[in-house]
C-alpha atoms as a PDB file:
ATOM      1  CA  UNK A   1     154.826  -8.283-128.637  1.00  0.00           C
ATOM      2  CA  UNK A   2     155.093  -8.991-124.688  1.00  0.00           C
ATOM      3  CA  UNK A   3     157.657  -7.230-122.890  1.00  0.00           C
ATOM      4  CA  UNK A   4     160.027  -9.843-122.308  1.00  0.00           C
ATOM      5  CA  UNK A   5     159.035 -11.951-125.253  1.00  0.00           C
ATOM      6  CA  UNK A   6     157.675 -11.786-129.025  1.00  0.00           C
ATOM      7  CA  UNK A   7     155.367 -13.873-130.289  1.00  0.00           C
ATOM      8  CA  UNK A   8     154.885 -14.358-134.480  1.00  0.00           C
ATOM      9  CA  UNK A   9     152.777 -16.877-135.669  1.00  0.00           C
ATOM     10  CA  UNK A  10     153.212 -17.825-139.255  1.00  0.00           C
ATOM     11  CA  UNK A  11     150.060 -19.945-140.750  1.00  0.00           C
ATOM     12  CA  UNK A  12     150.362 -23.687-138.453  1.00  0.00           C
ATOM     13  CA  UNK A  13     153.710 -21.941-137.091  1.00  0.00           C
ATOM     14  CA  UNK A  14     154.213 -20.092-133.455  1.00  0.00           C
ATOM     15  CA  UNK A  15     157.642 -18.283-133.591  1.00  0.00           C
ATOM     16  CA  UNK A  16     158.671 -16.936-129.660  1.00  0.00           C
ATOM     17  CA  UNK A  17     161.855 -15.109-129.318  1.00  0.00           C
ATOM     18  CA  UNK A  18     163.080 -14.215-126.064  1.00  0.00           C
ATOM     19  CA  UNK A  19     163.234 -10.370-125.806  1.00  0.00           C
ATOM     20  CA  UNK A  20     166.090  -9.632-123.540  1.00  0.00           C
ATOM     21  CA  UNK A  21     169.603  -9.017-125.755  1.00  0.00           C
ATOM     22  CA  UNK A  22     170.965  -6.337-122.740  1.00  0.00           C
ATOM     23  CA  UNK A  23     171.405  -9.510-120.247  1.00  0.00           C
ATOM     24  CA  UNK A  24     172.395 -11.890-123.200  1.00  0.00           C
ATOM     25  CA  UNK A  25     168.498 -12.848-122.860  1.00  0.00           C
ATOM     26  CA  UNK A  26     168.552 -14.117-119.366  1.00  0.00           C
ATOM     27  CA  UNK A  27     165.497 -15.173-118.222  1.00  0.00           C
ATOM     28  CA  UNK A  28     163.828 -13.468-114.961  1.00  0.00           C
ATOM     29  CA  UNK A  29     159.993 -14.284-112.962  1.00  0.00           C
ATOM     30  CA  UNK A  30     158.513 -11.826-114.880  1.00  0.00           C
ATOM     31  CA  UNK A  31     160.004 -13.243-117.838  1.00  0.00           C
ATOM     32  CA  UNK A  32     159.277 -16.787-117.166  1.00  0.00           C
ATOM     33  CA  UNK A  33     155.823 -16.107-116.468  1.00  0.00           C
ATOM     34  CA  UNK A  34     155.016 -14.125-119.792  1.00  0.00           C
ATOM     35  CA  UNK A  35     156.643 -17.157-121.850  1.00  0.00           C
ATOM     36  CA  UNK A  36     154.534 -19.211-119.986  1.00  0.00           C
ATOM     37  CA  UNK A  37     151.761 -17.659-121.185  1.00  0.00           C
ATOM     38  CA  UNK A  38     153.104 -17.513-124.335  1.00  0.00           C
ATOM     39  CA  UNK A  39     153.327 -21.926-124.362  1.00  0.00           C
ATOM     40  CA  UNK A  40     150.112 -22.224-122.545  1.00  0.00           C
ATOM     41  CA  UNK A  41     148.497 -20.193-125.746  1.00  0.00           C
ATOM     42  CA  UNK A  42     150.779 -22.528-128.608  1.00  0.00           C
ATOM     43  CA  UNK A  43     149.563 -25.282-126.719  1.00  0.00           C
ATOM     44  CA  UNK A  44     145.865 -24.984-126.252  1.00  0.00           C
ATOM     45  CA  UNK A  45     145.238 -23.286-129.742  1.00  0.00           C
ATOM     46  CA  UNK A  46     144.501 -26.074-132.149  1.00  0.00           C
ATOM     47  CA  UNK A  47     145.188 -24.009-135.621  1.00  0.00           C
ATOM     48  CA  UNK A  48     148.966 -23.497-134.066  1.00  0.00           C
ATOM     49  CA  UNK A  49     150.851 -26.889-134.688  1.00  0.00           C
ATOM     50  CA  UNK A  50     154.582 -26.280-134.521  1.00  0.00           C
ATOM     51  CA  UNK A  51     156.730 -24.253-132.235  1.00  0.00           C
ATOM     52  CA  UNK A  52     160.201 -22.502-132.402  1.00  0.00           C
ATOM     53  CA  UNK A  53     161.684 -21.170-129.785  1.00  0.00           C
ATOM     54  CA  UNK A  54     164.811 -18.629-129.698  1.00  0.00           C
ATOM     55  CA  UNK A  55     166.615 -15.645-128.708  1.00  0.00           C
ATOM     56  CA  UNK A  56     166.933 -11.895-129.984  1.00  0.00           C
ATOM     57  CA  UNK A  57     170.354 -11.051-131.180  1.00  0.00           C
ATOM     58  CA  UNK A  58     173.476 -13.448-132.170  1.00  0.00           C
ATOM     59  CA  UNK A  59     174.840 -13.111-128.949  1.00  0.00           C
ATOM     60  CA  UNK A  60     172.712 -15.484-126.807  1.00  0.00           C
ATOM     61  CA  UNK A  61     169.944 -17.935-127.114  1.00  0.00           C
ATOM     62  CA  UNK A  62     169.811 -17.737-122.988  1.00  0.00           C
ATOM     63  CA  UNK A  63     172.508 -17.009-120.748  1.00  0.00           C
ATOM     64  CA  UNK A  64     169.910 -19.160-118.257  1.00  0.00           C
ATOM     65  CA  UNK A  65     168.819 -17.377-114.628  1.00  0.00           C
ATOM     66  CA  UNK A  66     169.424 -13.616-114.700  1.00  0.00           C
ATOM     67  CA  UNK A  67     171.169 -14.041-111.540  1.00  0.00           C
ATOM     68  CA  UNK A  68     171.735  -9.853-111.341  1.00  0.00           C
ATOM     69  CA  UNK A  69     167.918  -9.484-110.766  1.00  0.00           C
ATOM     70  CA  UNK A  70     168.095 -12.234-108.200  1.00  0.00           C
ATOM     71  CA  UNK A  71     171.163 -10.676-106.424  1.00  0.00           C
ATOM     72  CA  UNK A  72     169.512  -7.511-106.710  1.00  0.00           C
ATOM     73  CA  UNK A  73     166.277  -9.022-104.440  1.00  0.00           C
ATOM     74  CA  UNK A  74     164.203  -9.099-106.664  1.00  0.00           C
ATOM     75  CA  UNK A  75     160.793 -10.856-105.955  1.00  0.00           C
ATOM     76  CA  UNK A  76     161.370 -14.692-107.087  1.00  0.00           C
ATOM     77  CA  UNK A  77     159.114 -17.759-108.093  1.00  0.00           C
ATOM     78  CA  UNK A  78     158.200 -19.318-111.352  1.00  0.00           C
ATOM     79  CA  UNK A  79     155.597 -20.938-113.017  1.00  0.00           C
ATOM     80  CA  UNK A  80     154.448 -24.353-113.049  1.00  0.00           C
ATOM     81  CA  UNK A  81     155.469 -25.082-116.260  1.00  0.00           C
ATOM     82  CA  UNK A  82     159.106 -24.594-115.187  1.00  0.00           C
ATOM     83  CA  UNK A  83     161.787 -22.254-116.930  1.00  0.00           C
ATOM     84  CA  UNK A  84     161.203 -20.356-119.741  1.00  0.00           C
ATOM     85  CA  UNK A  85     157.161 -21.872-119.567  1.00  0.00           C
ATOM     86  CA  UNK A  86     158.780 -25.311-121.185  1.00  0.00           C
ATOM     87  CA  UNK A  87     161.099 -27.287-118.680  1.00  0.00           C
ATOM     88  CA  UNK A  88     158.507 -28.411-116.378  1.00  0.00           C
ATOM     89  CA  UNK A  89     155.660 -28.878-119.148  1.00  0.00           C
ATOM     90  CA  UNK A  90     155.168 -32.451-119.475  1.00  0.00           C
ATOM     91  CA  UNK A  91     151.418 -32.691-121.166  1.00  0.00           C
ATOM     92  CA  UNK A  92     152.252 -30.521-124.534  1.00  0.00           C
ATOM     93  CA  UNK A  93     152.487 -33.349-127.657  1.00  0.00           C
ATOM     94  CA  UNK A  94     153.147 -30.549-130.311  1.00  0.00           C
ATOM     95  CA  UNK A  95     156.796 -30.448-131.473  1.00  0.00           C
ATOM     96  CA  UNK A  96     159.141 -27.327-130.240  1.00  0.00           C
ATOM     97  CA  UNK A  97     162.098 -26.171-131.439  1.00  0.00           C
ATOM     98  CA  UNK A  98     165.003 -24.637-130.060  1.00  0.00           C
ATOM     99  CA  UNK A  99     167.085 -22.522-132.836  1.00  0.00           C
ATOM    100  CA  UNK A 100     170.319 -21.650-130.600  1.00  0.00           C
ATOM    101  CA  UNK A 101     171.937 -18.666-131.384  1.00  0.00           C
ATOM    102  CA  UNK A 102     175.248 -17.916-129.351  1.00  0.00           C
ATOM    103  CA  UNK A 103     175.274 -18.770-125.652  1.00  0.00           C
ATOM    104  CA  UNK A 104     172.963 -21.705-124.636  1.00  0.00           C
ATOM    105  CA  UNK A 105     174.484 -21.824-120.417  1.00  0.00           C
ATOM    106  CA  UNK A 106     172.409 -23.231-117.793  1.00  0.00           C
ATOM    107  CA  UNK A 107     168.708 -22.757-117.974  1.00  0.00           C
ATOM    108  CA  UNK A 108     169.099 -21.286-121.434  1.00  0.00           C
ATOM    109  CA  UNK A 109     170.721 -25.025-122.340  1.00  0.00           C
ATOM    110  CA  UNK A 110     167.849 -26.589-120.383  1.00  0.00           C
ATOM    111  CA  UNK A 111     165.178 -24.621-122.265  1.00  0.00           C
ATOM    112  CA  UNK A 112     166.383 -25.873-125.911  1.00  0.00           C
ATOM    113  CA  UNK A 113     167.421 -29.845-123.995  1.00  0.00           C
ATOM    114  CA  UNK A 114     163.170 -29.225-122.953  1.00  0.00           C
ATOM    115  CA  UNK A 115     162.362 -28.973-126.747  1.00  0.00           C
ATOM    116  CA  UNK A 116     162.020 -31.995-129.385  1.00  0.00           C
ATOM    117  CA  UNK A 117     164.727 -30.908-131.755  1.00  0.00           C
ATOM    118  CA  UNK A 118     167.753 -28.309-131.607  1.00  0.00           C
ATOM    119  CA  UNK A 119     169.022 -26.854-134.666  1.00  0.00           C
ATOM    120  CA  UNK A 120     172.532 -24.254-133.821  1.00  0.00           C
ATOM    121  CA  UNK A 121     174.497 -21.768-135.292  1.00  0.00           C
ATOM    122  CA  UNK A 122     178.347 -22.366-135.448  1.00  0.00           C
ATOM    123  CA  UNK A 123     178.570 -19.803-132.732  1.00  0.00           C
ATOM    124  CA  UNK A 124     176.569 -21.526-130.051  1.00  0.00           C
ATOM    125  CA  UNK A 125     178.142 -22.456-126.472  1.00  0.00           C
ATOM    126  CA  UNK A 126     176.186 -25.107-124.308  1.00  0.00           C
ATOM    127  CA  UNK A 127     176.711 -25.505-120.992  1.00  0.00           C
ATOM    128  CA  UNK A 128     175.465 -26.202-117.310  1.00  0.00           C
ATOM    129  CA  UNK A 129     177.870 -24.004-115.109  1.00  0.00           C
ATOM    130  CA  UNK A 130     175.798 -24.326-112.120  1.00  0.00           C
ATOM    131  CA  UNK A 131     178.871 -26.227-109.925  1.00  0.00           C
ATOM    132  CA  UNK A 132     180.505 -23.402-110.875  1.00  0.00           C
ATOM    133  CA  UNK A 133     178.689 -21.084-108.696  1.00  0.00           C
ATOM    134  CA  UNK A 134     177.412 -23.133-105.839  1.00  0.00           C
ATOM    135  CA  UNK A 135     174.322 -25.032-107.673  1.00  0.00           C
ATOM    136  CA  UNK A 136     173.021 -27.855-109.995  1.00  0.00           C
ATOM    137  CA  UNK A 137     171.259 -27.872-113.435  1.00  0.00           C
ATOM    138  CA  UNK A 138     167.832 -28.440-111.471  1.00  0.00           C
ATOM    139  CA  UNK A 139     165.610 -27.289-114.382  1.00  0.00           C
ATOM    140  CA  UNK A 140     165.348 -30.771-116.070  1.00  0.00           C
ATOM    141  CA  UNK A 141     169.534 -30.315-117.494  1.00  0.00           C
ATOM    142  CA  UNK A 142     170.510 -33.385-114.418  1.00  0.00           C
ATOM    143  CA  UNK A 143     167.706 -35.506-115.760  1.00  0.00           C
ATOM    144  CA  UNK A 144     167.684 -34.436-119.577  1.00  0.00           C
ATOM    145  CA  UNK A 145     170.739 -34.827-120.561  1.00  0.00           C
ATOM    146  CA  UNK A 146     171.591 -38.370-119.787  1.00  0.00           C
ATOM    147  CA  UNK A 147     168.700 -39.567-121.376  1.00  0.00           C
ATOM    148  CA  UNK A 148     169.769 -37.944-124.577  1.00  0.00           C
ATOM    149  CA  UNK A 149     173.320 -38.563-124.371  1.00  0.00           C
ATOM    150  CA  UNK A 150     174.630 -41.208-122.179  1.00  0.00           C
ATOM    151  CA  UNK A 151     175.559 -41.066-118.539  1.00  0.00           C
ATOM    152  CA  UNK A 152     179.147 -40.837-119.252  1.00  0.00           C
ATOM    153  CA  UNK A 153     179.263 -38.125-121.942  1.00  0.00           C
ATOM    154  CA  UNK A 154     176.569 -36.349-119.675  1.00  0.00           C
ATOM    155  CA  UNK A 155     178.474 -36.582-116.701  1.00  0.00           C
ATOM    156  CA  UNK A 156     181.723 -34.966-118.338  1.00  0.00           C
ATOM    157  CA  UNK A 157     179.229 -31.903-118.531  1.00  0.00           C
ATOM    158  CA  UNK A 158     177.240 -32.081-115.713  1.00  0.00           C
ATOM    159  CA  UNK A 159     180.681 -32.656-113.146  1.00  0.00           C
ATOM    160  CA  UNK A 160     182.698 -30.282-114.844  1.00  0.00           C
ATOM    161  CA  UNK A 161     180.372 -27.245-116.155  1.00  0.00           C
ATOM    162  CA  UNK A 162     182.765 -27.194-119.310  1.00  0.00           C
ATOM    163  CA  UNK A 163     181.526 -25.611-122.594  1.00  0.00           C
ATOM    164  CA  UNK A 164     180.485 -27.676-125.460  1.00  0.00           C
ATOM    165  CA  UNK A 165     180.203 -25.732-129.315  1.00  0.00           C
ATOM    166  CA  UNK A 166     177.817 -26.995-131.578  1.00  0.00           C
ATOM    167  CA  UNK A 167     179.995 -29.301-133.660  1.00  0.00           C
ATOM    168  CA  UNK A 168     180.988 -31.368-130.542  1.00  0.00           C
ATOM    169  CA  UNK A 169     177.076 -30.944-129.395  1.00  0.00           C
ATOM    170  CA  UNK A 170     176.261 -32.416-133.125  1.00  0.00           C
ATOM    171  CA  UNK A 171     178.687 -35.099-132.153  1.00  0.00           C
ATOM    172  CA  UNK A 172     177.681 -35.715-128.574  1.00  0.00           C
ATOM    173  CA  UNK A 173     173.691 -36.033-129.864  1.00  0.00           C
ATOM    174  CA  UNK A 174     171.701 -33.253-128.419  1.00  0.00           C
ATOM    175  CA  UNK A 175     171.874 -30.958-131.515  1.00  0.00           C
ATOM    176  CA  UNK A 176     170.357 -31.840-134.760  1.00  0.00           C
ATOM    177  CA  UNK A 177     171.816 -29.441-136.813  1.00  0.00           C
ATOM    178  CA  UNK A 178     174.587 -27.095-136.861  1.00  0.00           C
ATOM    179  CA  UNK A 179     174.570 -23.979-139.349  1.00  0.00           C
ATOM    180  CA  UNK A 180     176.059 -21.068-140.423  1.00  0.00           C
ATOM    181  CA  UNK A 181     176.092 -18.137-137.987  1.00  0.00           C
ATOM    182  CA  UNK A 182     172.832 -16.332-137.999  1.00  0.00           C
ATOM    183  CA  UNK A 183     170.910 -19.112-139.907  1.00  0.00           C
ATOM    184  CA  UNK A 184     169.662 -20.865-136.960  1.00  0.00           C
ATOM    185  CA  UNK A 185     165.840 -19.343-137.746  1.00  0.00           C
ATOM    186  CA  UNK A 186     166.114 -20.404-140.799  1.00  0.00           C
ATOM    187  CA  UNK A 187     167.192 -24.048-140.429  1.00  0.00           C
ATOM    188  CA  UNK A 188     164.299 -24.462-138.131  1.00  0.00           C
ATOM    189  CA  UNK A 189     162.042 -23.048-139.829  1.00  0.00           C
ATOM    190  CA  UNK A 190     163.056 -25.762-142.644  1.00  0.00           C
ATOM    191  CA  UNK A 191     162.839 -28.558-139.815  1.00  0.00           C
ATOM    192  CA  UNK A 192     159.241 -27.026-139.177  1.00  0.00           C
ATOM    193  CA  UNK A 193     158.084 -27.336-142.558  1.00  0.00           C
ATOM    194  CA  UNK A 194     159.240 -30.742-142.621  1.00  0.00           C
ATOM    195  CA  UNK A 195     157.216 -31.644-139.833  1.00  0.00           C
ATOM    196  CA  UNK A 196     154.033 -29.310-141.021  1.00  0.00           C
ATOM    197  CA  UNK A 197     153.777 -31.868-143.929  1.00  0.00           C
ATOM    198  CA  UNK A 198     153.012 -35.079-141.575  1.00  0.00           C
ATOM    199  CA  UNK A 199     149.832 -35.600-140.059  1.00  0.00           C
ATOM    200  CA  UNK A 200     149.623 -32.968-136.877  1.00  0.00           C
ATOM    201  CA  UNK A 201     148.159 -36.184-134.836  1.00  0.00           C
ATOM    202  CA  UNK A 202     150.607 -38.911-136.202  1.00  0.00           C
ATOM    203  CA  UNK A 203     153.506 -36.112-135.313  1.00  0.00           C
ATOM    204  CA  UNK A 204     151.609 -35.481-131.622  1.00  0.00           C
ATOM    205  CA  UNK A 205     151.149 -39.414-131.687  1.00  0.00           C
ATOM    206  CA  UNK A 206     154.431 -40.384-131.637  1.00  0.00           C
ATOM    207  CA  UNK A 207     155.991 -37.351-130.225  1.00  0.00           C
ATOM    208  CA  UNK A 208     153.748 -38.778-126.855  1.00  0.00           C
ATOM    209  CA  UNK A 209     154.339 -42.238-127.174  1.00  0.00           C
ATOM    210  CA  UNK A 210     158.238 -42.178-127.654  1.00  0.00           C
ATOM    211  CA  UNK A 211     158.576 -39.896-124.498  1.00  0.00           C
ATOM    212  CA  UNK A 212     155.968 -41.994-122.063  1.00  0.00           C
ATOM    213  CA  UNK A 213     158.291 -45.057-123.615  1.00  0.00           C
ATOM    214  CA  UNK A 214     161.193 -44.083-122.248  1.00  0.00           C
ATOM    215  CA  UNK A 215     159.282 -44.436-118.035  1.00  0.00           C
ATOM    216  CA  UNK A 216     157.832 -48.005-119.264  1.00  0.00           C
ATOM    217  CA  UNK A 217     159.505 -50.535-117.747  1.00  0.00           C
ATOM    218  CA  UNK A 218     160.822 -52.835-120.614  1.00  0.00           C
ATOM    219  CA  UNK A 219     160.672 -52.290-124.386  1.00  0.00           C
ATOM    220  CA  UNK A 220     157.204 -54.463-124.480  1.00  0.00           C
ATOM    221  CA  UNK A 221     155.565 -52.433-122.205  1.00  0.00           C
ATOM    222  CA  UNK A 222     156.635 -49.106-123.951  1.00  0.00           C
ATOM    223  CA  UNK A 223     155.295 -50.491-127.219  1.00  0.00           C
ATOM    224  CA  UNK A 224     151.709 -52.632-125.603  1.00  0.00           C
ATOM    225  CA  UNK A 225     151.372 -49.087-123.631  1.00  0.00           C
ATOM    226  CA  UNK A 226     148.002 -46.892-123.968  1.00  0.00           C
ATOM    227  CA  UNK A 227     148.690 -43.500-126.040  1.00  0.00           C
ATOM    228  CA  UNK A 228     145.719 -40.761-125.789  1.00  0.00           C
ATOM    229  CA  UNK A 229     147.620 -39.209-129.089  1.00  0.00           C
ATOM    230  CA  UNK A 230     147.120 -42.820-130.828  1.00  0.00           C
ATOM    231  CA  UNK A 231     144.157 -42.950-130.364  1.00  0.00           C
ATOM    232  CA  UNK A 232     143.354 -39.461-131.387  1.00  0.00           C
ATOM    233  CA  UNK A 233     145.403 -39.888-134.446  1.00  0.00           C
ATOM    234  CA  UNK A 234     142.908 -43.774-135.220  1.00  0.00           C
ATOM    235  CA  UNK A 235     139.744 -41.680-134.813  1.00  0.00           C
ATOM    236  CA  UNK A 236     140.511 -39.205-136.211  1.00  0.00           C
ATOM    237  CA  UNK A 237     139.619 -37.830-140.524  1.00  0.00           C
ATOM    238  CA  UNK A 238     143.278 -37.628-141.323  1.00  0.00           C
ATOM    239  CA  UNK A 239     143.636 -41.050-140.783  1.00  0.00           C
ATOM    240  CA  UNK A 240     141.615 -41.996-143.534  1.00  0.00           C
ATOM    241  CA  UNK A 241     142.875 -38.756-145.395  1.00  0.00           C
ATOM    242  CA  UNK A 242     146.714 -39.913-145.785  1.00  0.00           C
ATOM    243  CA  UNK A 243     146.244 -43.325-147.612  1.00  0.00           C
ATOM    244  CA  UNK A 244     143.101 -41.669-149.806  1.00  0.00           C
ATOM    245  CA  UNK A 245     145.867 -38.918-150.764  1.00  0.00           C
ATOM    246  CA  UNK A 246     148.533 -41.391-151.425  1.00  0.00           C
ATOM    247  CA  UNK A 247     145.933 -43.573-153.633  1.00  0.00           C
ATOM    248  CA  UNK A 248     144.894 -40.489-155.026  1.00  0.00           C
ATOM    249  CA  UNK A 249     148.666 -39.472-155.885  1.00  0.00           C
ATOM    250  CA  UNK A 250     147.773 -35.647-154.373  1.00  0.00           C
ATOM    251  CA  UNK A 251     149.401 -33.476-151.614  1.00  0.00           C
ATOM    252  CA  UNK A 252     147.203 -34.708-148.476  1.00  0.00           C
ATOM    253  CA  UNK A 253     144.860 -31.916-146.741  1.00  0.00           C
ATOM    254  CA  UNK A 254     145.154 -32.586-142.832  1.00  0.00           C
ATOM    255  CA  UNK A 255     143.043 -31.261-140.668  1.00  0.00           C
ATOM    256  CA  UNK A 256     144.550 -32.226-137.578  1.00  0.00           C
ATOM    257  CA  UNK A 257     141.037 -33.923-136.398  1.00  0.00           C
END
């Protein structure tokens, strides 16, 4: 366990929960930095397939930028990899999940819009206040959350800085599930399981393609485009392992190479 974070991993499963309940998990540097680290270790460790991402308490997933510590002058900066280690990293093909627990505003709403999938309890808020106080969603929530929902159902967010629950998010499209209070761990946990029984490089495969897709220019160049996680996924044993274990009528055994 960091000091700002807590890291579990759980056979092919990384769990990180945010470690700050006494700011409703607001996120400062030293904070970003050590989930940074965190990512940077899910990503580059090839027995670790599957992330979840979420915060300690019921109260908050992440109230966003702890905006006390930067009142208070305290030294500033981020890593590369953006807020939270996640909302700049563009070159990570393994799934994350966001399980939203209470208060998703600003850059906590931009770290679970960063993930592949968000799965919330009945409690959670989303939001991107930042007009409210003088400043824009500039973690990836201006960019994100068009492409996810529409320019006019974004914009009715982004102008306004209004609160969305997770029924309305469900509606809206950004949230994949909506559960009971204190069940969001759970419910992606289920979601990661789901995805733990594909092929690690099909799931990494067409996590990549569908996301370079959306820069091509038309629809034919998304789908004649050049994937590196394809192409891992053609070469690779599990390839030949999923139609042998269909054939065979067994549970495949992927090795993810």
């Amino acid at each position: 366990m960091g000091e700002f974070c807590n890291v579990v991993k759980e056979d092919r499963l990384t769990i990180v929960t945010i470690e700050r309940p006494d700011v409703m998990n607001a996120l400062h540097p030293p904070g970003n930095f050590e989930l940074a680290e965190a990512f940077d270790d899910f990503a580059a460790d090839p027995e670790q397939w599957v992330a979840i991402i979420t915060g300690a308490g019921n109260r908050a997933f992440s109230a966003g930028n702890d905006l006390k510590y930067q009142a208070s002058g305290g030294k500033m900066g981020g890593p590369t990899s953006g807020f939270a280690g996640l909302t700049s990293r563009f070159d990570n093909p393994k799934p994350v999940i966001a399980a939203v627990n209470g208060l998703a505003m600003g850059g906590g709403f931009e770290i679970a819009l960063a993930c592949d999938l968000i799965v919330a309890s009945s409690n959670a808020i989303f939001a991107l206040p930042e007009p409210r106080v003088g400043l824009a969603a500039l973690a990836g929530g201006i960019h994100r959350l068009p492409r996810e929902i529409g320019m006019k159902q974004a914009m009715g967010m982004l102008l306004t800085g209004r609160r969305v629950g997770a029924e309305e998010g469900k509606a809206l499209g950004f949230v994949n599930e909506v559960v009971p209070e204190g069940e969001a761990l759970a419910a992606a946990k289920r979601w990661a399981s789901q995805i733990l029984e594909c092929a690690p490089l099909s799931v990494r495969g067409s996590k990549e393609a569908a996301m370079q897709g959306l820069a091509a220019d038309s629809l034919e160049a998304a789908i004649k485009g050049r994937y590196s996680q394809i192409k891992a996924m053609y070469d690779s044993e599990d390839f030949v392992e999923g139609p042998r274990a269909f054939s065979e009528k067994r549970a495949p055994q992927w090795k993810g190479q």
